[in-house]
Protein backbone atom coordinates (compact mmCIF):
# COMPACT_ATOMS: atom_id res chain seq x y z
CA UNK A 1 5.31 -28.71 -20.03
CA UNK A 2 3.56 -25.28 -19.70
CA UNK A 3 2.80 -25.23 -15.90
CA UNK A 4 3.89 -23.03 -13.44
CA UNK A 5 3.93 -23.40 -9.94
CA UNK A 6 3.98 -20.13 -7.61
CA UNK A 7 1.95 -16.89 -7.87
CA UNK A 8 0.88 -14.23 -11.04
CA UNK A 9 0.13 -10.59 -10.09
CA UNK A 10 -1.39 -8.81 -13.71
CA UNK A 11 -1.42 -5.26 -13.36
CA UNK A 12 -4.09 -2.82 -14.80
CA UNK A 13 -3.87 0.57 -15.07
CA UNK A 14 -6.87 2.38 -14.45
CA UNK A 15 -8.61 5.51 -14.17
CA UNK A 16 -11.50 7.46 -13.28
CA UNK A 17 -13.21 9.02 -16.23
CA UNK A 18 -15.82 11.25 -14.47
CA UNK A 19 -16.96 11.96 -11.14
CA UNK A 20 -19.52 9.36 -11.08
CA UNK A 21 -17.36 6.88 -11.85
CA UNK A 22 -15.39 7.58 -8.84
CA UNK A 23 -18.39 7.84 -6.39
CA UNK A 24 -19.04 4.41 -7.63
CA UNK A 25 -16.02 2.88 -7.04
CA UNK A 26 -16.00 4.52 -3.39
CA UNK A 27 -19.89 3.66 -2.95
CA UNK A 28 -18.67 -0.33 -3.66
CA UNK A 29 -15.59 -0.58 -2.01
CA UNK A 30 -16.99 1.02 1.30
CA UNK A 31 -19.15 -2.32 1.34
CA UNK A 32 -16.68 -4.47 1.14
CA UNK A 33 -16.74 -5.63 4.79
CA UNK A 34 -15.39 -9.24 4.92
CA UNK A 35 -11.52 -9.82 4.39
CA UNK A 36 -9.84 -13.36 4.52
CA UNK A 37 -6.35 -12.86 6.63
CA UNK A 38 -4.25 -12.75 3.47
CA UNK A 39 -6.28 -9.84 2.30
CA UNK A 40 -5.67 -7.98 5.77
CA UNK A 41 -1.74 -9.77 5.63
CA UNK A 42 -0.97 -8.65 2.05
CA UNK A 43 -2.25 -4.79 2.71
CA UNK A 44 -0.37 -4.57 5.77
CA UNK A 45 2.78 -6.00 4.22
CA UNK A 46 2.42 -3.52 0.95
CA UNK A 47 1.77 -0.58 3.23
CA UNK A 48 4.87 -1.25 5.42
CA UNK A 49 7.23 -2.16 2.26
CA UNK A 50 5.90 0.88 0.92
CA UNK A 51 6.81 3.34 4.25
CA UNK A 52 10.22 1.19 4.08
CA UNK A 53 11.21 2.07 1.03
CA UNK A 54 9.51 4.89 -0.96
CA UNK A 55 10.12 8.73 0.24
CA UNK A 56 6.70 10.63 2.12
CA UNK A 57 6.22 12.71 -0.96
CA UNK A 58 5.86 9.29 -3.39
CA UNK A 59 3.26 7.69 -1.10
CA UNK A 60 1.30 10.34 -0.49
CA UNK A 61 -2.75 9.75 -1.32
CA UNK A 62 -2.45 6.53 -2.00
CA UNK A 63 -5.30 3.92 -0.66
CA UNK A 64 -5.32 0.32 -0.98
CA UNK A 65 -7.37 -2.01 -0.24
CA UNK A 66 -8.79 -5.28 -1.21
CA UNK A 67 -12.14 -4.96 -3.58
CA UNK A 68 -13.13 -8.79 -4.38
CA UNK A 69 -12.49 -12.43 -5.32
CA UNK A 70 -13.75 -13.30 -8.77
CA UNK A 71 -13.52 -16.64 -10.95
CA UNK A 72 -11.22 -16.27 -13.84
CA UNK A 73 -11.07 -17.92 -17.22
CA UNK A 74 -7.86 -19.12 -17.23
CA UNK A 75 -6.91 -21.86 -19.87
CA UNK A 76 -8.80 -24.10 -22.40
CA UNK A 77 -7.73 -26.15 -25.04
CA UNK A 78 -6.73 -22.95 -27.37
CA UNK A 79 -6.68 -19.01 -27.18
CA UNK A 80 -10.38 -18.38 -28.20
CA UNK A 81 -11.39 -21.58 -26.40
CA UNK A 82 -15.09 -20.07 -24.53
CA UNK A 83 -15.35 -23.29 -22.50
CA UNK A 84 -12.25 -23.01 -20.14
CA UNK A 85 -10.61 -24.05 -16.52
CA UNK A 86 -11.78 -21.25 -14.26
CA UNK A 87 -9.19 -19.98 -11.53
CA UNK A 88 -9.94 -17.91 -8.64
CA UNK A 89 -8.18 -14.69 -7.96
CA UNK A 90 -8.17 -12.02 -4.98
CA UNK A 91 -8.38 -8.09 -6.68
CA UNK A 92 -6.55 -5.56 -4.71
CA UNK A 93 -6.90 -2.31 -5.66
CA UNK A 94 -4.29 1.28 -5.18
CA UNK A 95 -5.81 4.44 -6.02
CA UNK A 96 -4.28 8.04 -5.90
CA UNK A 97 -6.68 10.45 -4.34
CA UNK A 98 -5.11 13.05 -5.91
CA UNK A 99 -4.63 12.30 -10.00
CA UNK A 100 -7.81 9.67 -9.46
CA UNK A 101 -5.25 7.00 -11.27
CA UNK A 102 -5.52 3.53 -10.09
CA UNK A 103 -3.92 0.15 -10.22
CA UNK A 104 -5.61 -3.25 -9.68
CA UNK A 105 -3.55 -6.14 -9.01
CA UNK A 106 -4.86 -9.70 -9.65
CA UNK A 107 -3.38 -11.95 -8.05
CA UNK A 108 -3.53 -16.27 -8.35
CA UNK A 109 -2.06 -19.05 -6.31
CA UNK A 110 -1.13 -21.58 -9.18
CA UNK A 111 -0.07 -24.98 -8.19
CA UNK A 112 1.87 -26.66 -11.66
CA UNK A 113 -1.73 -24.87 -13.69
CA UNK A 114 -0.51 -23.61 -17.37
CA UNK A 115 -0.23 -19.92 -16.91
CA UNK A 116 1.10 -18.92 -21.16
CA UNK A 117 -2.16 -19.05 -21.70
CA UNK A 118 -3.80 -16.93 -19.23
CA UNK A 119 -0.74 -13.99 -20.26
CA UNK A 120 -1.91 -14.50 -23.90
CA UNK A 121 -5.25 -13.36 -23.12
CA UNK A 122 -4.30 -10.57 -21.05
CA UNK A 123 -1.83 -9.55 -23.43
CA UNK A 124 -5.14 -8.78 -25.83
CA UNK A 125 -7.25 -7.78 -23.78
CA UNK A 126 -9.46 -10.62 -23.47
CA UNK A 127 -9.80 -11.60 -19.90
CA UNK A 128 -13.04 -12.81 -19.38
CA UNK A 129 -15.01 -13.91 -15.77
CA UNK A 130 -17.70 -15.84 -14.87
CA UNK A 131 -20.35 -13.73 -13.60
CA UNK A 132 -24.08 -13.91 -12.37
CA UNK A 133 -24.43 -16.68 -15.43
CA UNK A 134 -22.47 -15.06 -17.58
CA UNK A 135 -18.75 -17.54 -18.30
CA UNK A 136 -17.47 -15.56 -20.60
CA UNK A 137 -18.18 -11.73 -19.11
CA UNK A 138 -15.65 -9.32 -19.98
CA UNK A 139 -13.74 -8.44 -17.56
CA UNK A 140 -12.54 -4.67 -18.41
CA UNK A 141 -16.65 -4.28 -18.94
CA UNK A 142 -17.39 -5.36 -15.37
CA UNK A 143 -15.04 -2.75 -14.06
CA UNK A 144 -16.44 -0.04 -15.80
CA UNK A 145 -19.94 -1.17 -14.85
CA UNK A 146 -19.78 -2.33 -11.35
CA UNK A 147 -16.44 0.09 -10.14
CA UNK A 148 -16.23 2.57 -12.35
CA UNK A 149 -12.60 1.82 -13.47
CA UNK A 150 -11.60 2.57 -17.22
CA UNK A 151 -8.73 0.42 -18.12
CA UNK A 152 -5.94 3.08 -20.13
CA UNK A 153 -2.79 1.46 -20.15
CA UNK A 154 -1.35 -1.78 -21.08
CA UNK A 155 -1.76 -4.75 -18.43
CA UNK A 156 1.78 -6.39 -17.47
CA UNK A 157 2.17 -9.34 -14.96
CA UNK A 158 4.55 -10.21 -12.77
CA UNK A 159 5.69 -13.90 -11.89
CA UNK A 160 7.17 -15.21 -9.02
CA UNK A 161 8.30 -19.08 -8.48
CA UNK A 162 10.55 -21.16 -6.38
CA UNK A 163 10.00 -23.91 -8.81
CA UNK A 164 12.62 -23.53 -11.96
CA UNK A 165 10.92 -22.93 -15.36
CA UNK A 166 10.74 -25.40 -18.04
CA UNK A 167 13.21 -23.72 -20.31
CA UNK A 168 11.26 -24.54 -23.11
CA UNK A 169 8.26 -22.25 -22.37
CA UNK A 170 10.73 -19.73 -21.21
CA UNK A 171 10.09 -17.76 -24.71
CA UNK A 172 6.26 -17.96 -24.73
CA UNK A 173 5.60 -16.53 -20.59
CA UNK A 174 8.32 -13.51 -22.07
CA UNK A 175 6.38 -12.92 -25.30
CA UNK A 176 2.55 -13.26 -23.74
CA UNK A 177 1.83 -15.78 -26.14
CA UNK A 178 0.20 -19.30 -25.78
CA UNK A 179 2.76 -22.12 -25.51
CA UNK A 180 2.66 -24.46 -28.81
CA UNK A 181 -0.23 -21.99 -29.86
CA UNK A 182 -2.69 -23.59 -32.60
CA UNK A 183 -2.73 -20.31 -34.02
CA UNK A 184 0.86 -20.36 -34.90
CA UNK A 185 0.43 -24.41 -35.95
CA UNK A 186 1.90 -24.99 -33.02
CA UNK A 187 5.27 -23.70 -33.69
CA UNK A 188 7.50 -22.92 -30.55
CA UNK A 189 8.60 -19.63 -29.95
CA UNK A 190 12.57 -19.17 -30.39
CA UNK A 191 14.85 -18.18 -28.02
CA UNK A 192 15.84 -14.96 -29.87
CA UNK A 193 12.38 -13.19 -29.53
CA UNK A 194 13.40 -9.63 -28.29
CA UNK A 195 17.42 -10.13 -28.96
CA UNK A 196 17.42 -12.73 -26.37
CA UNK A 197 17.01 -9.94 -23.37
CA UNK A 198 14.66 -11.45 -21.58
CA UNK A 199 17.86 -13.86 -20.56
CA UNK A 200 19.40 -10.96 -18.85
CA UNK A 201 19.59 -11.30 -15.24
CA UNK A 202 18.37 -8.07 -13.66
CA UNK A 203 18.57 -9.01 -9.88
CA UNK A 204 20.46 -7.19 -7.52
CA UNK A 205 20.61 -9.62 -4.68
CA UNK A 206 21.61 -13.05 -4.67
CA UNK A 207 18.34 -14.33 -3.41
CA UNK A 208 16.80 -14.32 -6.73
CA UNK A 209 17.47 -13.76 -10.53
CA UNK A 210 14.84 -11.64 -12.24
CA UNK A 211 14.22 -11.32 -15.84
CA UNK A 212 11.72 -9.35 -17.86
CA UNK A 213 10.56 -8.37 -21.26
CA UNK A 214 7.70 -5.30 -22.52
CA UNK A 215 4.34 -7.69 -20.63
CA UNK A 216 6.11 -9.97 -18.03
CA UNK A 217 8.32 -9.92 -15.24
CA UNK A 218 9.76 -12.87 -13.67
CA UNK A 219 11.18 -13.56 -10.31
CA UNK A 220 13.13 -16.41 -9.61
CA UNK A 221 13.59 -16.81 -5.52
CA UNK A 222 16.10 -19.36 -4.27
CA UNK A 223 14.91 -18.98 -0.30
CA UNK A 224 11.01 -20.44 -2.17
CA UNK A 225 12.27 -23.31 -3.75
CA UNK A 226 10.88 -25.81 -1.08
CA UNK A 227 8.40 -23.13 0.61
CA UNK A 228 6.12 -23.08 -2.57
CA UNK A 229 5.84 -26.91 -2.75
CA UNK A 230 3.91 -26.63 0.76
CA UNK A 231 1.71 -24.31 -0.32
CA UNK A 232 -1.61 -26.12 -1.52
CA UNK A 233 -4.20 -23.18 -0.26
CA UNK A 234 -3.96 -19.85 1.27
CA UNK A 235 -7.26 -20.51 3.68
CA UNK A 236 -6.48 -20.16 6.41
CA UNK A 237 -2.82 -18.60 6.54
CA UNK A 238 0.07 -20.61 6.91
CA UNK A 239 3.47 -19.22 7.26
CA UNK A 240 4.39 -20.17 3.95
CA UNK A 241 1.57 -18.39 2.25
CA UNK A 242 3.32 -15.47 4.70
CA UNK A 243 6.98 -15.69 3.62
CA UNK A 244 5.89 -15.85 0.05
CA UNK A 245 3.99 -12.61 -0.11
CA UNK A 246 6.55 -10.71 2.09
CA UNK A 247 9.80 -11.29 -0.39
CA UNK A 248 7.33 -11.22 -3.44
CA UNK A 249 6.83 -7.80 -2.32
CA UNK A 250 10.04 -6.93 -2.69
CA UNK A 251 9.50 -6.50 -6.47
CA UNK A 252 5.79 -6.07 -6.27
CA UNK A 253 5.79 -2.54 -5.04
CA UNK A 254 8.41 -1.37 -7.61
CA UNK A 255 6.43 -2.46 -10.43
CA UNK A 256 2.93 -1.03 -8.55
CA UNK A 257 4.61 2.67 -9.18
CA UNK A 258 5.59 1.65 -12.72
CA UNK A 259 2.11 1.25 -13.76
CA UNK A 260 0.79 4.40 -12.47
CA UNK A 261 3.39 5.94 -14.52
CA UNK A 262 2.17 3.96 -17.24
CA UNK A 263 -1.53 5.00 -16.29
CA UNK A 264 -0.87 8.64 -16.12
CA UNK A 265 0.56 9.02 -19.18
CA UNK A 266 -1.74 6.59 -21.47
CA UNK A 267 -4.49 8.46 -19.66
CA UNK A 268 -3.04 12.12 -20.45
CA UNK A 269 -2.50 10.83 -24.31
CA UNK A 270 -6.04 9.08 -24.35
CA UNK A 271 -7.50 13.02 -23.52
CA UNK A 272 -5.34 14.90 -26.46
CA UNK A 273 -5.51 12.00 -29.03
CA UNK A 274 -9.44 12.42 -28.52
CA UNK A 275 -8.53 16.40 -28.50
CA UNK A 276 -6.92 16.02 -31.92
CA UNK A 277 -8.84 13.78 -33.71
CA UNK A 278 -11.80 16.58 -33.03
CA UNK A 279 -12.24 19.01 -35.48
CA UNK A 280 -13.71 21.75 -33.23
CA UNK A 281 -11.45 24.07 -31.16
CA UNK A 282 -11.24 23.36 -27.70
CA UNK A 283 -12.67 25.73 -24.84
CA UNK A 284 -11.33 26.88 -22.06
CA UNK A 285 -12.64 24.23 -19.64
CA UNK A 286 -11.03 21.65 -21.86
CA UNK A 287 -7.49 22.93 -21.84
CA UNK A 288 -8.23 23.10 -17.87
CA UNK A 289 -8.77 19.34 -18.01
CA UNK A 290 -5.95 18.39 -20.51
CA UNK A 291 -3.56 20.89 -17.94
CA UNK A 292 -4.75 18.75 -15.06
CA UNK A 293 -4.35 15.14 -16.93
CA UNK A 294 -0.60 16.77 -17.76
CA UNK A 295 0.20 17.45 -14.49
CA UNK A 296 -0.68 13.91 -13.25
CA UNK A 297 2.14 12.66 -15.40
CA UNK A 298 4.00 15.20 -14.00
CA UNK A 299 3.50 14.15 -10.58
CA UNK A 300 4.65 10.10 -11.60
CA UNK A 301 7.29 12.10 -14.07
CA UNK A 302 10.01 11.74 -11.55
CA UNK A 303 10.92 8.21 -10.50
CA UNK A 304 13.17 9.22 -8.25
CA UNK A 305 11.34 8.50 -4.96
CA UNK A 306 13.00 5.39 -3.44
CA UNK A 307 14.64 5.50 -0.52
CA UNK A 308 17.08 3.14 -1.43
CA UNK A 309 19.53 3.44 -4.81
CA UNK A 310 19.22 -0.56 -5.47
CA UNK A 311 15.37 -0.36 -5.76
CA UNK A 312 15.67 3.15 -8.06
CA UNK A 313 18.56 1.33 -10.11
CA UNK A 314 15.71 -1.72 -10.52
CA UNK A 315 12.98 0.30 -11.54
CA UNK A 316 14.91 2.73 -13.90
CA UNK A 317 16.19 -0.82 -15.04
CA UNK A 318 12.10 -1.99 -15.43
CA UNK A 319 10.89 1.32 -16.61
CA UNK A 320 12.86 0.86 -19.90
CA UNK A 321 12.59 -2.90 -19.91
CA UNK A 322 8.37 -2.49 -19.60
CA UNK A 323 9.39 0.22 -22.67
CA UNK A 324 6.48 2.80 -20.78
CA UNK A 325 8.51 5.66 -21.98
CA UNK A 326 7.43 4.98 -25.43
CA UNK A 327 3.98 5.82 -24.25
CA UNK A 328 5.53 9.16 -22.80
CA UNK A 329 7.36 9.69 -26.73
CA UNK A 330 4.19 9.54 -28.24
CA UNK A 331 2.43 11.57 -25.75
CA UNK A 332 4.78 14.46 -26.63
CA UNK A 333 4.62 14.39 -29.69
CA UNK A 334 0.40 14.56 -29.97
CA UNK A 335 1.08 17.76 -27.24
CA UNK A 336 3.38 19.41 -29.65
CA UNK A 337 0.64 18.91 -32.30
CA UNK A 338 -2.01 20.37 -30.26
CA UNK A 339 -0.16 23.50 -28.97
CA UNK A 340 0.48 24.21 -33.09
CA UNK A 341 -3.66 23.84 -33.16
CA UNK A 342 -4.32 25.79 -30.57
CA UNK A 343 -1.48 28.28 -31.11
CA UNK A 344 -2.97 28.36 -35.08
CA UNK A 345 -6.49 28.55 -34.19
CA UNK A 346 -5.63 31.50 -31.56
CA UNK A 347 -3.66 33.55 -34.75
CA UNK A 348 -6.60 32.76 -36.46
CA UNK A 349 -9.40 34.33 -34.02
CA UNK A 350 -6.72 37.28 -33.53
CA UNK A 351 -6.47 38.33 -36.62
CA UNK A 352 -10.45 37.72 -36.97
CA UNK A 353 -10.73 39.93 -33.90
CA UNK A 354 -8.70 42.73 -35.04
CA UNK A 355 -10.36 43.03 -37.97
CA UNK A 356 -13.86 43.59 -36.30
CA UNK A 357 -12.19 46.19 -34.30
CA UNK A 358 -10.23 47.81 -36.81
CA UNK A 359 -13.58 48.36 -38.52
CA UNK A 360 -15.23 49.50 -35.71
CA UNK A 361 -12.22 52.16 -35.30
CA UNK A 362 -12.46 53.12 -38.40
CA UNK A 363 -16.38 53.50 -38.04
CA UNK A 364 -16.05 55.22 -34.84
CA UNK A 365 -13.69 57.62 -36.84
CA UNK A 366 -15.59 58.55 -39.66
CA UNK A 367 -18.57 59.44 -37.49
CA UNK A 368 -16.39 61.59 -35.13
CA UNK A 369 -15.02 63.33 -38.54
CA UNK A 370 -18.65 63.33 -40.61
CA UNK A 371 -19.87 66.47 -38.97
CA UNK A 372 -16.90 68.65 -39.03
CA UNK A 373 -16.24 68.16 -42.82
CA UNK A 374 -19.79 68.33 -43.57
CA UNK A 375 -19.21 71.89 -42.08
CA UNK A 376 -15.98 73.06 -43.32
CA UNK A 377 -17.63 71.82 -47.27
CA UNK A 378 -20.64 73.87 -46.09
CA UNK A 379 -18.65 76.73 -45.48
CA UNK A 380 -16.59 76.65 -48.50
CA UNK A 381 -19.49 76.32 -51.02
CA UNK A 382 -21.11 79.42 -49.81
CA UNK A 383 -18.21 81.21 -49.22
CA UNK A 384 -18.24 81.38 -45.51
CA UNK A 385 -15.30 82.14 -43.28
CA UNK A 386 -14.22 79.51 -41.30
CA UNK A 387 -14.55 80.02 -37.67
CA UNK A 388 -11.41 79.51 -35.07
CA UNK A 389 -14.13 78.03 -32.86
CA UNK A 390 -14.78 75.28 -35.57
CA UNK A 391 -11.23 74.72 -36.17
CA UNK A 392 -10.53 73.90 -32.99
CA UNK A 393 -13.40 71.98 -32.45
CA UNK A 394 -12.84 70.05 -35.22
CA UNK A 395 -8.86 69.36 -34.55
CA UNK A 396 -10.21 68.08 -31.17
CA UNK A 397 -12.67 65.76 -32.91
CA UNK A 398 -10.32 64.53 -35.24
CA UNK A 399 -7.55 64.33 -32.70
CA UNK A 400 -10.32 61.99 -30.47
CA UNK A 401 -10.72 59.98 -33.06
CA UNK A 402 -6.97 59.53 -34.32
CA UNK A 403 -6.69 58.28 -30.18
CA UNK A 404 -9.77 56.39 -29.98
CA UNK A 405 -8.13 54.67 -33.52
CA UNK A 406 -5.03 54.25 -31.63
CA UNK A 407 -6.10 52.84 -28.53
CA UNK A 408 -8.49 50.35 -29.68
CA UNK A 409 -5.44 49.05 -32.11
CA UNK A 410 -3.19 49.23 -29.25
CA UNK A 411 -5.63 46.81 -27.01
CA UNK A 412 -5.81 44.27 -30.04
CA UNK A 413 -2.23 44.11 -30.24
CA UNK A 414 -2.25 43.91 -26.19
CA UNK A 415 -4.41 40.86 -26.17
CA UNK A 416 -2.31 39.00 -29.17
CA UNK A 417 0.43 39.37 -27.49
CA UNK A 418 -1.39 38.00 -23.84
CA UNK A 419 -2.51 35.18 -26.10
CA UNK A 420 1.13 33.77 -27.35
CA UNK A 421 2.18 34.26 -23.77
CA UNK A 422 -0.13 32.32 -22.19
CA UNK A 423 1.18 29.09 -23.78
CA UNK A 424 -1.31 26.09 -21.56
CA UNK A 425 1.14 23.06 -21.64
């Protein structure tokens, strides 16, 4: 009963946590030398949906490319199960040049294979991959090891069949949770999970019906229904391989954008949650970076880069279905939290500040004023007239020192005030 029969794109959103990092994922890729023709086909396709549909400004610095083909753990006899049915999988990867955000997409050819499984484990984070004698490897390890990718954001997958679903497991592909699970003694998931949403037709053509929840999308295509029954491997190429990746990518490319919002902002709320839950006060370099991580979120702030109003309508219809701008709630509400630290901690060194300098003022002053009233007492215990000379010397000294006073408070109060001003979010 749990089988599927089409393809699964999972999305990760990644990043780039240092420079290093980023050298080695260019160092790798750049080897990368062999591609099958659907690696070449499905590049081409993305690049020209992409120029179709998304504005010059939203596809800017963007580079994809395909990075490798790895073996998959896909299903076993329960969630934890170590000993399981590999699957292989081509990696593709998109990465913006200029926020160093990327996006791999995974993406399997499964012919009637269970597939709640596989979404359970990616819903926890527990894909695993069979690796130089390794079956059980982990796969978010291997990226930061071998490509320098940090996975920041919450992996969602996309399904698209010809083949109608088995109503039954309808629940458990929406929920990312193992159909008949043995952790859950096997009980089925009810229809009502999440209000019964995921039964809302989102589609916008009558070519397909699309439904989605917060982890899965799925995509229903009547023009596939006999197309994907052909389709037993995709080496070499055969035109139905082609027609199924061209209107897959119809939807593909909409969710792609999604999940570099979704990167961007879990990576910008990764920095300040780590920023808050120091108890140090952050330096100037630091407040550079956290400016920087803000205004990648910025630049995947605005969704409104499609060319078309029926793709924008779809993903402003995804972006709250996927629930990312929860992620974006939360990241404004640690920001507020560290302005009020930073704001605080700036009073604080102020006010430490102008103390030290009120001191020094008033030290300045009394050694300015020591001589002449060490003078005038001389003169007045031996009965000495005062000279004008000395008077006016002294009213110039102490008139110095009143302005030396004033200027030095003047400069603290200067700086406070550049200090409020220069608010860094």
């Amino acid at each position: 009963m749990d089988t599927f029969n089409g393809r699964v794109y999972a999305f990760l959103p990644c990043c780039f946590t240092s420079k290093d990092d980023a050298l080695r994922y260019e160092s790798k890729s750049e080897s990368i030398t062999s591609k099958e023709d659907i690696d070449l086909f499905f590049e081409n396709e993305f690049n020209a949906r992409v120029s179709e549909e998304i504005s010059s400004r939203g596809r800017a610095n963007f580079t994809r490319k395909f990075i490798e083909n790895l073996s998959f753990n896909f299903d076993g006899e329960h969630e934890n199960d170590l000993n399981c049915n590999k699957k292989s999988a081509r990696i593709y990867s998109t990465v913006n040049s200029l926020t160093h955000l990327c996006v791999l997409n995974i993406v399997f050819f499964l012919d009637n294979d269970p597939v709640t499984q596989f979404l359970d484990r990616l819903s926890r984070e527990n894909i695993t991959i069979d690796k130089e004698g390794n079956s059980n490897h982990s796969f978010y390890d291997y990226l930061k090891s071998e490509w320098g990718l940090t996975v920041v954001g919450k992996a969602r997958a996309c399904l698209s069949t010809g083949s109608p679903l088995d109503q039954a497991i309808k629940p458990s592909i929406f929920a990312s949770e193992m159909y008949e699970s043995s952790l859950m003694d096997s009980a089925s998931l009810l229809e009502s999970f999440d209000s019964g949403r995921w039964n809302e037709d989102l589609a916008l053509y009558s070519t397909s019906s699309i439904h989605a929840s917060k982890t899965v999308i799925v995509r229903y295509d009547y023009g596939l229904e006999d197309v994907d029954q052909k389709i037993v491997n995709t080496n070499p190429l055969c035109d139905h391989v082609k027609s199924s990746l061209r209107r897959d990518l119809m939807l593909i490319f909409i969710v792609e954008i999604l999940m570099f919002r979704e990167a961007s902002i879990k990576r910008a709320n990764m920095r300040v949650s780590e920023s808050i839950n120091t108890d140090r006060v952050l330096n100037l370099s630091e407040i550079d970076e956290l400016m920087n991580d803000f205004k990648s979120v910025i630049l995947f702030w605005d969704l409104d880069i499609f060319l078309y109003p029926t793709a924008q309508q779809l993903a402003d219809v995804l972006n709250e279905r996927l629930d990312i701008d929860r992620v974006l709630e939360t990241y404004q509400k640690n920001q507020s939290y560290l302005e009020q630290r930073v704001n605080i901690a700036t009073a604080i060194d102020s006010e430490k500040e102008a103390k030290v300098i009120n001191y020094i003022a008033i030290i300045v002053f009394f050694f300015e004023s020591i001589n002449i009233l060490f003078v005038v007492s001389s003169a007045f215990i031996r009965n000495e007239p005062i000279s004008w000379s000395l008077i006016y010397s002294g009213g110039i000294a102490f008139a110095g020192s009143v302005l030396i006073f004033l200027v030095i408070s003047l400069i603290v109060r200067l700086r406070s005030l550049r200090r409020r001003a220069r608010s860094w979010f």
